[in-house]
PDB file of N, CA and C in Angstrom:
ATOM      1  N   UNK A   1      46.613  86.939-122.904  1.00  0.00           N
ATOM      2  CA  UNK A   1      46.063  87.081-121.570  1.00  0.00           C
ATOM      3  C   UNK A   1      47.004  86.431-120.575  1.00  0.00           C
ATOM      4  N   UNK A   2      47.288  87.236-119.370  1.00  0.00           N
ATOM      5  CA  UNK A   2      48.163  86.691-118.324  1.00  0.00           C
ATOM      6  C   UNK A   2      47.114  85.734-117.459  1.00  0.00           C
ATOM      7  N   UNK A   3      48.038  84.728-116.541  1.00  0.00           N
ATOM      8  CA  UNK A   3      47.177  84.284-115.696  1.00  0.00           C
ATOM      9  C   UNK A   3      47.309  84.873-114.341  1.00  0.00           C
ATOM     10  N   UNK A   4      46.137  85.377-113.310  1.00  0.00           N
ATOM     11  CA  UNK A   4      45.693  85.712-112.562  1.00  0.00           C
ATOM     12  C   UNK A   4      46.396  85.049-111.504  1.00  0.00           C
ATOM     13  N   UNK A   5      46.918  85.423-110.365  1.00  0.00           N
ATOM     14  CA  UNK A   5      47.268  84.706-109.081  1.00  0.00           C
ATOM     15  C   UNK A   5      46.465  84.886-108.122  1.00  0.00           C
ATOM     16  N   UNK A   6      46.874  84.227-107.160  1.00  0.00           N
ATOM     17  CA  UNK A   6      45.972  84.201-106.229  1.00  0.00           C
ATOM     18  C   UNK A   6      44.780  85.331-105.552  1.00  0.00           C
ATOM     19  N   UNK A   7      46.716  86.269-105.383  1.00  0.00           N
ATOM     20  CA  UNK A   7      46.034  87.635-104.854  1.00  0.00           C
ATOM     21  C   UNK A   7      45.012  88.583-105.461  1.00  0.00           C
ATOM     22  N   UNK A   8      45.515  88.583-106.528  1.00  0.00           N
ATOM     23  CA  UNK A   8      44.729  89.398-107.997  1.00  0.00           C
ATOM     24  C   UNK A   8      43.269  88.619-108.103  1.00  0.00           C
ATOM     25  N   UNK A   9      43.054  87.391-107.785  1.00  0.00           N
ATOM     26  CA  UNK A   9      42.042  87.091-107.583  1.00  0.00           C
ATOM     27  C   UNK A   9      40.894  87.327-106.537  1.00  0.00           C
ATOM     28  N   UNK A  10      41.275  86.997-105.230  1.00  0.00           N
ATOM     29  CA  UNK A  10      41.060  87.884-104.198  1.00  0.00           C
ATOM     30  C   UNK A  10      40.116  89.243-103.930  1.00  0.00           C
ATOM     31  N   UNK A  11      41.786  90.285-104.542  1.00  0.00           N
ATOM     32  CA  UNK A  11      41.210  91.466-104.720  1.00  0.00           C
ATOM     33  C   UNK A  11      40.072  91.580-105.616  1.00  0.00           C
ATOM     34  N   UNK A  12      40.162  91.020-106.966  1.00  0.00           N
ATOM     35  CA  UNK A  12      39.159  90.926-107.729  1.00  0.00           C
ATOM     36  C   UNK A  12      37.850  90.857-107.288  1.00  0.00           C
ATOM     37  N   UNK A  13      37.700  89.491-106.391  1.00  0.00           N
ATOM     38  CA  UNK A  13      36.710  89.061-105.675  1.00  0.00           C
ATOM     39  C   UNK A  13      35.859  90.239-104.444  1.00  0.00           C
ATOM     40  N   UNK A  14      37.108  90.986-103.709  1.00  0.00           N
ATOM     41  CA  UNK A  14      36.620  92.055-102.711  1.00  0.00           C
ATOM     42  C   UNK A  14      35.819  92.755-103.595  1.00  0.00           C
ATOM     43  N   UNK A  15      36.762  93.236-104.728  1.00  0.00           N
ATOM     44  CA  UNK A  15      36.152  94.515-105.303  1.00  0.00           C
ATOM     45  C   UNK A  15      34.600  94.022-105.894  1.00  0.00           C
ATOM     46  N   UNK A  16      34.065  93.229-105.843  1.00  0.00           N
ATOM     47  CA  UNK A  16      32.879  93.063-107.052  1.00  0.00           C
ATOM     48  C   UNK A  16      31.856  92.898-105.352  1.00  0.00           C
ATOM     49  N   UNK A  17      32.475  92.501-104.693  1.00  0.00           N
ATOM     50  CA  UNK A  17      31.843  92.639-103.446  1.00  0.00           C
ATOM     51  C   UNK A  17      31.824  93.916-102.739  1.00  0.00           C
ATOM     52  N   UNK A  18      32.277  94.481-102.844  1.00  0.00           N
ATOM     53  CA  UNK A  18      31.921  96.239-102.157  1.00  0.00           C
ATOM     54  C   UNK A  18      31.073  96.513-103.755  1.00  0.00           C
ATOM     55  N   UNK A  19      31.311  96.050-104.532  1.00  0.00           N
ATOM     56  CA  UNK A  19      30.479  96.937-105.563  1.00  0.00           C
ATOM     57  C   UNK A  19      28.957  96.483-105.508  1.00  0.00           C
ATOM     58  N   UNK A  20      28.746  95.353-104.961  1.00  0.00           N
ATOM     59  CA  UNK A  20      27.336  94.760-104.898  1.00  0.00           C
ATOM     60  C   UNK A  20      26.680  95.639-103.927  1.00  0.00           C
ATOM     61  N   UNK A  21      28.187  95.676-102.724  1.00  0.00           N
ATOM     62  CA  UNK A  21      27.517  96.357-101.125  1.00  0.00           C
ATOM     63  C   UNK A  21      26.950  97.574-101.888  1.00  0.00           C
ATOM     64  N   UNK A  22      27.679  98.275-102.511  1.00  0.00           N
ATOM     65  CA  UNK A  22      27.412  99.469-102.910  1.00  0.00           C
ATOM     66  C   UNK A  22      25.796 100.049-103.737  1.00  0.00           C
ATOM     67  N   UNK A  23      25.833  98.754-104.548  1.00  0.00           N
ATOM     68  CA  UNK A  23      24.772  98.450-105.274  1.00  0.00           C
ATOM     69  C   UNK A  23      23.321  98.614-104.051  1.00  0.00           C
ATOM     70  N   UNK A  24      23.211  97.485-102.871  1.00  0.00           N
ATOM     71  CA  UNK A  24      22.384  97.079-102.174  1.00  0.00           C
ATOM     72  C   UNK A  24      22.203  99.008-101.488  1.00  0.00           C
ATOM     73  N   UNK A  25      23.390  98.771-100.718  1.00  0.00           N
ATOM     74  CA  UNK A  25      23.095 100.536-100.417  1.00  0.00           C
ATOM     75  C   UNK A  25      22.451 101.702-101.538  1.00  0.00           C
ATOM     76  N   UNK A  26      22.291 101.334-102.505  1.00  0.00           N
ATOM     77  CA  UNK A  26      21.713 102.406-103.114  1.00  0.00           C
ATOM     78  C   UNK A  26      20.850 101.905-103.295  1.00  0.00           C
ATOM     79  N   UNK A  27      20.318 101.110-103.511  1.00  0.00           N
ATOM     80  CA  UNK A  27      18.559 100.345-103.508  1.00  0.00           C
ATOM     81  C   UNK A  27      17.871 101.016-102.480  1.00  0.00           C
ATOM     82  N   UNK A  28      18.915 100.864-101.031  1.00  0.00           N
ATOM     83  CA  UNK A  28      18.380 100.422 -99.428  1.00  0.00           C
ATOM     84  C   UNK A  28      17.936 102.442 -99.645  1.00  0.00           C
ATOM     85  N   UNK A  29      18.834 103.151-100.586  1.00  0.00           N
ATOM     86  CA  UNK A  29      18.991 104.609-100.689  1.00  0.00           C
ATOM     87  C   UNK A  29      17.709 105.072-101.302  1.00  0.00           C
ATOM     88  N   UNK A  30      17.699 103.929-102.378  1.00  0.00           N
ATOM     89  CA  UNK A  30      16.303 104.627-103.301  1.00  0.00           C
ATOM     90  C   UNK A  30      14.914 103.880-102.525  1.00  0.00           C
ATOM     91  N   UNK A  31      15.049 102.920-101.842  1.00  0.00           N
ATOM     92  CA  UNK A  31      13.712 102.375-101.331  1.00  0.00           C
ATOM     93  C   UNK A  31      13.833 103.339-100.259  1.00  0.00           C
ATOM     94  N   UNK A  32      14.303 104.106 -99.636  1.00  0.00           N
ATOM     95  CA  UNK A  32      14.134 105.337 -98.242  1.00  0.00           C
ATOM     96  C   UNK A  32      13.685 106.539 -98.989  1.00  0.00           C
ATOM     97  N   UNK A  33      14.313 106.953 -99.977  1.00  0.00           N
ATOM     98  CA  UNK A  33      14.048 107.686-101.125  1.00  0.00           C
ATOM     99  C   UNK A  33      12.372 107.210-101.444  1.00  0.00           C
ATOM    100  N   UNK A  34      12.025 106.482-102.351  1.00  0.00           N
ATOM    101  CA  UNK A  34      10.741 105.309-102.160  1.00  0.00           C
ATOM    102  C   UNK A  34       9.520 105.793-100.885  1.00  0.00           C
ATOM    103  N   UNK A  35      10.127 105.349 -99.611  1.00  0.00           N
ATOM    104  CA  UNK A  35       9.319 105.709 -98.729  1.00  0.00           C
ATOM    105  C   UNK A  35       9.010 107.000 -98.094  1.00  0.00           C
ATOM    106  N   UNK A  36      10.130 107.850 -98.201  1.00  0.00           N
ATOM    107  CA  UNK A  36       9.971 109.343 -97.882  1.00  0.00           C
ATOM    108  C   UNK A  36       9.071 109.718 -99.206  1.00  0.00           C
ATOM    109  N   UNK A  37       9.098 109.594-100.569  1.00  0.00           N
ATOM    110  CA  UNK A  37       7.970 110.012-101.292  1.00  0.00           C
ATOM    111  C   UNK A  37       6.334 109.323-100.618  1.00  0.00           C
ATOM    112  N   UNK A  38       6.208 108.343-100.376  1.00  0.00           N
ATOM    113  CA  UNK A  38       5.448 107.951-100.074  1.00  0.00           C
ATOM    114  C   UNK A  38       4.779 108.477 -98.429  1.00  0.00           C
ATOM    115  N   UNK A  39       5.298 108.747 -97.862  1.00  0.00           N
ATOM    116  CA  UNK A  39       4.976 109.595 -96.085  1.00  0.00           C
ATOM    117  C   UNK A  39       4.666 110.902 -97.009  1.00  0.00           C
ATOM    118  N   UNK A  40       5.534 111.772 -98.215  1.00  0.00           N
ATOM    119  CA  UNK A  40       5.119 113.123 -99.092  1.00  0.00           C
ATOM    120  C   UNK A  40       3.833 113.137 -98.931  1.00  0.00           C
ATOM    121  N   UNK A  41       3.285 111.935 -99.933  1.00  0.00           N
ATOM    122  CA  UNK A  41       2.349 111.769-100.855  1.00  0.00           C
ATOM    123  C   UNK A  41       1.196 111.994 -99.699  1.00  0.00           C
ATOM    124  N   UNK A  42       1.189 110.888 -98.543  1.00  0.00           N
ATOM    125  CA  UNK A  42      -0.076 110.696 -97.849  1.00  0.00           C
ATOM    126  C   UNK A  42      -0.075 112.136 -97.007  1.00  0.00           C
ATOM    127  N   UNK A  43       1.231 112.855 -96.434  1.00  0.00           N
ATOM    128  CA  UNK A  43       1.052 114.194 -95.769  1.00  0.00           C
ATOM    129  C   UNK A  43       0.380 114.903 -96.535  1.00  0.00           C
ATOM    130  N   UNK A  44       0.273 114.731 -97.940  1.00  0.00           N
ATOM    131  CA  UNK A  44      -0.100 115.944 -98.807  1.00  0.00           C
ATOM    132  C   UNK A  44      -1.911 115.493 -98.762  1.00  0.00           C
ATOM    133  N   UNK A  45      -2.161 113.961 -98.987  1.00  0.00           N
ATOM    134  CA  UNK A  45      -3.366 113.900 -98.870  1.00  0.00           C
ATOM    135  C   UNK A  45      -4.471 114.206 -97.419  1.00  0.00           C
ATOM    136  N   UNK A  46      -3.501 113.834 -96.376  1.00  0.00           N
ATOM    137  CA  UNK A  46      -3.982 114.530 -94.970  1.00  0.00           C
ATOM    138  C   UNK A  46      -4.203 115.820 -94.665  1.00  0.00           C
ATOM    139  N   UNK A  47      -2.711 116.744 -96.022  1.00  0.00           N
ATOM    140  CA  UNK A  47      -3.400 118.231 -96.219  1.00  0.00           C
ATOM    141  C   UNK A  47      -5.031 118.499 -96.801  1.00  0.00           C
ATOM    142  N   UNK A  48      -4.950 118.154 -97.694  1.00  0.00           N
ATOM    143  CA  UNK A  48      -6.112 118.279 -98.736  1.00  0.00           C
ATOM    144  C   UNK A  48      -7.246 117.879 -97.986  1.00  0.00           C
ATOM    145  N   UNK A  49      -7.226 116.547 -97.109  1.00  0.00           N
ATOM    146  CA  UNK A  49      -8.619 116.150 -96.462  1.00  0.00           C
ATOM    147  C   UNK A  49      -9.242 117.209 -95.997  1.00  0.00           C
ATOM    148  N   UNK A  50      -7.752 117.206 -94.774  1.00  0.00           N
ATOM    149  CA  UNK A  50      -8.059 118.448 -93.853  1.00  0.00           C
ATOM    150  C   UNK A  50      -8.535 119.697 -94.453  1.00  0.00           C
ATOM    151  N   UNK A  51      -8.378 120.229 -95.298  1.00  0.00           N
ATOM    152  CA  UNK A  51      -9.126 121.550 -96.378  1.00  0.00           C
ATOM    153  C   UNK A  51     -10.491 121.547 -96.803  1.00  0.00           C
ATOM    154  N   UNK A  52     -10.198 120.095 -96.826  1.00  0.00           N
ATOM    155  CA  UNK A  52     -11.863 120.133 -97.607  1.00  0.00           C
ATOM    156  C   UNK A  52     -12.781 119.919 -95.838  1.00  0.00           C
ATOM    157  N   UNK A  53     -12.294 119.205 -94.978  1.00  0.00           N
ATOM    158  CA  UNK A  53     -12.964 119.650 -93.565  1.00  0.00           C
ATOM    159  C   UNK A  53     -13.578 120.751 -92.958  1.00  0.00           C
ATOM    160  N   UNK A  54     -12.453 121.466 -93.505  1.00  0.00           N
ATOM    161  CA  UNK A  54     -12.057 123.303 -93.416  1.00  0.00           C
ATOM    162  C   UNK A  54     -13.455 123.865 -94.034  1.00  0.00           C
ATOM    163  N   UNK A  55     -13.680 123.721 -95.406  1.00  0.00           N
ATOM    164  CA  UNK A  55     -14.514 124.166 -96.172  1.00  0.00           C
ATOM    165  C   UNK A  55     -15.647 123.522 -96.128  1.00  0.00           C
ATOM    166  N   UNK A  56     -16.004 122.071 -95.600  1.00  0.00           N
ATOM    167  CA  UNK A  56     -17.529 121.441 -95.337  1.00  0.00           C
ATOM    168  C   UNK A  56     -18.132 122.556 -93.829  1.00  0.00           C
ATOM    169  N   UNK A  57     -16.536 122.687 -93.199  1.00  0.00           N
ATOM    170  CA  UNK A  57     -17.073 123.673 -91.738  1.00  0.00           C
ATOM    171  C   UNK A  57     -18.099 124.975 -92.184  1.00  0.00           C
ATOM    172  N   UNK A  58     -16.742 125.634 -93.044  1.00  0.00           N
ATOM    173  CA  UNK A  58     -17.122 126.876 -93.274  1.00  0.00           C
ATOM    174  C   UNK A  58     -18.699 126.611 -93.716  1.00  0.00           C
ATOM    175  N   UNK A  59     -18.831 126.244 -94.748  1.00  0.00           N
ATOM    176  CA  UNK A  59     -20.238 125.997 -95.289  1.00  0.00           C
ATOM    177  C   UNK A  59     -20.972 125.870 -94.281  1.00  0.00           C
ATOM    178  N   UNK A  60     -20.862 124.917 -93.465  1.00  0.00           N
ATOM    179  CA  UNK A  60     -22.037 124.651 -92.369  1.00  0.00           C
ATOM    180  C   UNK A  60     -22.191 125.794 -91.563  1.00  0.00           C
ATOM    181  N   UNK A  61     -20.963 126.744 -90.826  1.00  0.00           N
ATOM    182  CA  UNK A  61     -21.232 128.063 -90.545  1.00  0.00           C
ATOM    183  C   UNK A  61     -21.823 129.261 -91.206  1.00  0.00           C
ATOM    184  N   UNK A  62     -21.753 129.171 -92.617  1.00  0.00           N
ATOM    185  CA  UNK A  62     -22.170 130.023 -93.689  1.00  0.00           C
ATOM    186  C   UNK A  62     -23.781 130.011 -93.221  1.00  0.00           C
ATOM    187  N   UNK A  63     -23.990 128.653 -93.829  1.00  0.00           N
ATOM    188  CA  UNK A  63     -25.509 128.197 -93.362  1.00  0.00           C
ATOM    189  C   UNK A  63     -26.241 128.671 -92.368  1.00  0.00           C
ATOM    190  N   UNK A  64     -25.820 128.225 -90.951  1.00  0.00           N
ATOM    191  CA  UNK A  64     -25.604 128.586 -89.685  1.00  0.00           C
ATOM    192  C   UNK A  64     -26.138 130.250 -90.013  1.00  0.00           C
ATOM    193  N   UNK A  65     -25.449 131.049 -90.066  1.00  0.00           N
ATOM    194  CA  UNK A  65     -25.597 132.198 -89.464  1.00  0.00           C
ATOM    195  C   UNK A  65     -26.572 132.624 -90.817  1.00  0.00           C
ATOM    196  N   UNK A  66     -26.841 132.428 -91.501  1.00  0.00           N
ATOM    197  CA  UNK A  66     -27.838 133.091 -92.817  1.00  0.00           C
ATOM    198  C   UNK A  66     -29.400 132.473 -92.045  1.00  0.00           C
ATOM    199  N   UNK A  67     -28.987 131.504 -91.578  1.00  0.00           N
ATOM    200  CA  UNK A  67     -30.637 131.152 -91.236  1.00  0.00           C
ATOM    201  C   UNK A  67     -30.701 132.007 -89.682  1.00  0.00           C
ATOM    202  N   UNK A  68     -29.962 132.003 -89.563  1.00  0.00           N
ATOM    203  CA  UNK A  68     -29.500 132.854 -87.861  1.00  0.00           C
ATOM    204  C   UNK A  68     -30.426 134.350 -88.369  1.00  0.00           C
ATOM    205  N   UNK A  69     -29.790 134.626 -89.342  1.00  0.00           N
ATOM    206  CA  UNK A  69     -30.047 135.990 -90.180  1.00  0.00           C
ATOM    207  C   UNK A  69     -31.282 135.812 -90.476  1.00  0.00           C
ATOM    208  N   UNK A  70     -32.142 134.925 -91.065  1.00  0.00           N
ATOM    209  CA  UNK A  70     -33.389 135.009 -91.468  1.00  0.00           C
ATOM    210  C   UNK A  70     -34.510 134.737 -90.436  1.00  0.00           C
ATOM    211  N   UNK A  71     -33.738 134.212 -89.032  1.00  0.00           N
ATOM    212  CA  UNK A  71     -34.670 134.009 -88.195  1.00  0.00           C
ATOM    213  C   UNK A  71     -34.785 135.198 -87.974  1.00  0.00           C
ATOM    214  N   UNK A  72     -33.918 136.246 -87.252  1.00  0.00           N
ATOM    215  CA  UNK A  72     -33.420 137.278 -86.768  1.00  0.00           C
ATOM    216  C   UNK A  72     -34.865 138.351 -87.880  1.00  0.00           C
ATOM    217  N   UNK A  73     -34.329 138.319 -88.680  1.00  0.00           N
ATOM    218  CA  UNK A  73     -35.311 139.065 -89.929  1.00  0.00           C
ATOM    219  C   UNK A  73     -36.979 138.900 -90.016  1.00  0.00           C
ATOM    220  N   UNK A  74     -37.225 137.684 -89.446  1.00  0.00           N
ATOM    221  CA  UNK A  74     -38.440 137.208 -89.195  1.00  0.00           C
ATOM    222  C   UNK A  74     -39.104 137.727 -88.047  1.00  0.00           C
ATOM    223  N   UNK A  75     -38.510 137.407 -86.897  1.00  0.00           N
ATOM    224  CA  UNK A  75     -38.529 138.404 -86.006  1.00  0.00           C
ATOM    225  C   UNK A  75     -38.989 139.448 -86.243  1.00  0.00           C
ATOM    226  N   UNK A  76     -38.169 140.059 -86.386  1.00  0.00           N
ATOM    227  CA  UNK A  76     -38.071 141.936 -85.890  1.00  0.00           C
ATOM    228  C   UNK A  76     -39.342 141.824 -87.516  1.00  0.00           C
ATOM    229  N   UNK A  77     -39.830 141.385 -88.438  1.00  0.00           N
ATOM    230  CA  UNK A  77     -40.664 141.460 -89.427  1.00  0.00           C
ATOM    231  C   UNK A  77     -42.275 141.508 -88.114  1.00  0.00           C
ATOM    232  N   UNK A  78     -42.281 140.593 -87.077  1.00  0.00           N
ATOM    233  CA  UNK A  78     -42.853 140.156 -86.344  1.00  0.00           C
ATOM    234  C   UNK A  78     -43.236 141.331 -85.428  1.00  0.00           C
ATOM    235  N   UNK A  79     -42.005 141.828 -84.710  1.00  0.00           N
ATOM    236  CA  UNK A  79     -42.377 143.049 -84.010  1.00  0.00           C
ATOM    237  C   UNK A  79     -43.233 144.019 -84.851  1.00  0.00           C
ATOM    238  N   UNK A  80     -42.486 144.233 -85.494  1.00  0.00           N
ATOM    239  CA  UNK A  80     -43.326 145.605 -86.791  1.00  0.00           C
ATOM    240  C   UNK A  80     -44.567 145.269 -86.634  1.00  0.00           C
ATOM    241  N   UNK A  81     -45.479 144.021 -87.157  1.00  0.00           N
ATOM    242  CA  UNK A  81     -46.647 143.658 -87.340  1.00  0.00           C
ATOM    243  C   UNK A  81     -47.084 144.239 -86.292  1.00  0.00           C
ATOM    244  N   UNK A  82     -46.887 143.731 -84.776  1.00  0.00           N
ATOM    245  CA  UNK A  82     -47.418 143.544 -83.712  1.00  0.00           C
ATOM    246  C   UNK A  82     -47.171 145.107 -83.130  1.00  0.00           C
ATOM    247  N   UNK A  83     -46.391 146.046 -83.042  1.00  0.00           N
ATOM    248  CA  UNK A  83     -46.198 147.224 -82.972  1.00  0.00           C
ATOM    249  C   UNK A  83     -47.172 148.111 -84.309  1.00  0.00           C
ATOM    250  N   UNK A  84     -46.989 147.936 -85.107  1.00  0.00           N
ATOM    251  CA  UNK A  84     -48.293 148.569 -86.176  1.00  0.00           C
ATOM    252  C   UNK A  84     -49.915 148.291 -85.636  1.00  0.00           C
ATOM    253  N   UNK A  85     -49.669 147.206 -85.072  1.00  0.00           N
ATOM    254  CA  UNK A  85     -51.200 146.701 -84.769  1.00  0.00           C
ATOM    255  C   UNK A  85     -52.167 146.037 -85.976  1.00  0.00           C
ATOM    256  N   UNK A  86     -50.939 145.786 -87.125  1.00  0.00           N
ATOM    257  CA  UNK A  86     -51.826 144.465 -88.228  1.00  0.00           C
ATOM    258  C   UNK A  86     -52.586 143.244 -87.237  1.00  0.00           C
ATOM    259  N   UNK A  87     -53.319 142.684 -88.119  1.00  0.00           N
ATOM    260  CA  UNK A  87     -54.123 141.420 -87.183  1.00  0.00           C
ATOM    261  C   UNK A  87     -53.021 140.422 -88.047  1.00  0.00           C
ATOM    262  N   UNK A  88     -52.694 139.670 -86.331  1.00  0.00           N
ATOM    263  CA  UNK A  88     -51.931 138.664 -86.241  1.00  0.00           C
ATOM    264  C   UNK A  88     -52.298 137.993 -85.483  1.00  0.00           C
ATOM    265  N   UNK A  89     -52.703 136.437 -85.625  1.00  0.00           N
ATOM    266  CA  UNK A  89     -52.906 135.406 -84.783  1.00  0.00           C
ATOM    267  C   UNK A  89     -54.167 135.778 -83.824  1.00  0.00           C
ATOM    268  N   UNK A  90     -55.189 136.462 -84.489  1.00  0.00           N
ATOM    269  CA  UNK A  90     -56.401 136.808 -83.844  1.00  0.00           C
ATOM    270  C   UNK A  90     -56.550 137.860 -83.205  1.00  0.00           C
ATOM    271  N   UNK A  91     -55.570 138.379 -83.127  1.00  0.00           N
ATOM    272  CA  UNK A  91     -55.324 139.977 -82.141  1.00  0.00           C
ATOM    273  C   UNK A  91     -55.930 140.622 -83.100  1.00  0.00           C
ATOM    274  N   UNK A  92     -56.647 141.588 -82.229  1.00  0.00           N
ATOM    275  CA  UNK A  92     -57.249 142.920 -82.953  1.00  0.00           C
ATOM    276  C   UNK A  92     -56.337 143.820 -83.587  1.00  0.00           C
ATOM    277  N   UNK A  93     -56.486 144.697 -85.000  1.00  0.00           N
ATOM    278  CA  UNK A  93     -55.955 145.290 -85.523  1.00  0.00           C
ATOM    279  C   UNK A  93     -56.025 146.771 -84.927  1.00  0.00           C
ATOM    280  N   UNK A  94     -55.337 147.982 -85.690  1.00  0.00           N
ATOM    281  CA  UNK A  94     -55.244 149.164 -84.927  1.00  0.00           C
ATOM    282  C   UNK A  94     -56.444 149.704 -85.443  1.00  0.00           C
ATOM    283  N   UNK A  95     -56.925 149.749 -86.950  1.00  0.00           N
ATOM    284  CA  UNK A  95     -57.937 150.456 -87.030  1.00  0.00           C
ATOM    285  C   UNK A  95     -59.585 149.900 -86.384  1.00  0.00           C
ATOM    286  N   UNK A  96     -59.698 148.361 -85.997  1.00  0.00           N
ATOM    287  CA  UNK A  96     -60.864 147.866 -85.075  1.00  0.00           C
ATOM    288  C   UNK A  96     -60.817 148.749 -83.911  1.00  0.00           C
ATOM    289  N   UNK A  97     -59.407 148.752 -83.254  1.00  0.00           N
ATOM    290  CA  UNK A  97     -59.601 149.026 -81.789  1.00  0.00           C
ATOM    291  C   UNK A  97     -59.988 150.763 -81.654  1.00  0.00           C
ATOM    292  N   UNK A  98     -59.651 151.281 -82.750  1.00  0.00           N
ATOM    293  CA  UNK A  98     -59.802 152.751 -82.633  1.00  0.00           C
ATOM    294  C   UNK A  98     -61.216 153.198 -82.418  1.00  0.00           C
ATOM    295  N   UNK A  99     -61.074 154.046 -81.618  1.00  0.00           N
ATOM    296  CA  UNK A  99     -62.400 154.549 -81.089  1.00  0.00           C
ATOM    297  C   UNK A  99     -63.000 153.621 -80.093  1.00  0.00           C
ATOM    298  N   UNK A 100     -62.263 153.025 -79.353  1.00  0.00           N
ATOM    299  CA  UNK A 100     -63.074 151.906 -78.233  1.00  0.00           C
ATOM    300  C   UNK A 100     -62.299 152.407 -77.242  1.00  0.00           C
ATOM    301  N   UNK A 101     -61.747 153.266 -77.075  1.00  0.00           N
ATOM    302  CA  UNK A 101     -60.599 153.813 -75.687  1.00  0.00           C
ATOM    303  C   UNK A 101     -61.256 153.583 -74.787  1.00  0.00           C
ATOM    304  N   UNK A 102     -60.349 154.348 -73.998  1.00  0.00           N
ATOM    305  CA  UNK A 102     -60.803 154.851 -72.345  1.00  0.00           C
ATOM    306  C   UNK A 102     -62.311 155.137 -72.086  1.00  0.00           C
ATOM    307  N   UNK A 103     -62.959 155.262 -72.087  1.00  0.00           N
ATOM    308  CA  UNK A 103     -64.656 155.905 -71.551  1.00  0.00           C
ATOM    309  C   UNK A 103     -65.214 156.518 -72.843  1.00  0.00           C
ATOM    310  N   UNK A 104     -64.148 156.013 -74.280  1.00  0.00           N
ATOM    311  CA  UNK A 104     -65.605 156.272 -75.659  1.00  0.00           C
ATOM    312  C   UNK A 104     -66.831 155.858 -75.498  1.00  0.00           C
ATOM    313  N   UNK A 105     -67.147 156.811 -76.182  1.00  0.00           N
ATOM    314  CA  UNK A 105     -68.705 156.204 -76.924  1.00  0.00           C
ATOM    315  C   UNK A 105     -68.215 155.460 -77.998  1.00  0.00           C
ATOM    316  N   UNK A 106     -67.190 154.831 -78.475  1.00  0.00           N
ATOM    317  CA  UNK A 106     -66.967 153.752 -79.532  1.00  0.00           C
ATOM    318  C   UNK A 106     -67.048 154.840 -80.817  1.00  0.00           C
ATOM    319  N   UNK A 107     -67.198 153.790 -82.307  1.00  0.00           N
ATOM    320  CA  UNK A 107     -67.376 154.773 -83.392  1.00  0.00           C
ATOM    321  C   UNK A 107     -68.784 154.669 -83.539  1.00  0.00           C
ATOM    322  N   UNK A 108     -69.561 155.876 -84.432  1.00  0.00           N
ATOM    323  CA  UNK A 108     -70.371 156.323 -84.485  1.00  0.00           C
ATOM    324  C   UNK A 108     -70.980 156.050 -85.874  1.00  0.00           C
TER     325      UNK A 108
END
């Protein structure tokens, strides 16, 4: 083994020092690396929330308009009655009122 001089020492010394720098920079590389997965991760979970938001909506509109629909159905079930002349809510039916017209003698 030779002995080392000054300079050779030196250089020695730079080089293990850019190699550390080098080292730290790729840490500083993989912890950015590190945190860009991590901003991934939570964008992806802010996707997903947001979806399932999406789909608690929809549902509640689903809902929404089916009872919309069954009121709607109830209804017009309602007219019919009241246009047929079934007894509803104390109203006279069509076959009571028949024969009580205009200036009858009623039924017989």
């Amino acid at each position: 083994m030779r002995i080392k001089n000054k300079a050779e020492k030196e250089n020695e010394k730079g080089y293990e020092k850019e190699k550390e720098n080098e080292n730290e920079k790729g840490n500083g590389n993989e912890k950015e690396e590190e945190k860009e997965k991590e901003r991934k991760k939570e964008r992806k979970k802010e996707r997903d929330r947001e979806r399932e938001r999406e789909k608690e909506r929809s549902k509640e509109e689903e809902k929404q308009i089916k009872i919309g629909r069954d009121k709607e159905k109830e209804r017009r079930r309602e007219r019919e009655k009241k246009r047929r002349g079934e007894r509803e809510k104390g109203r006279a039916g069509e076959k009571e009122r028949k024969g009580k017209g205009k200036g009858g003698k009623g039924k017989k």
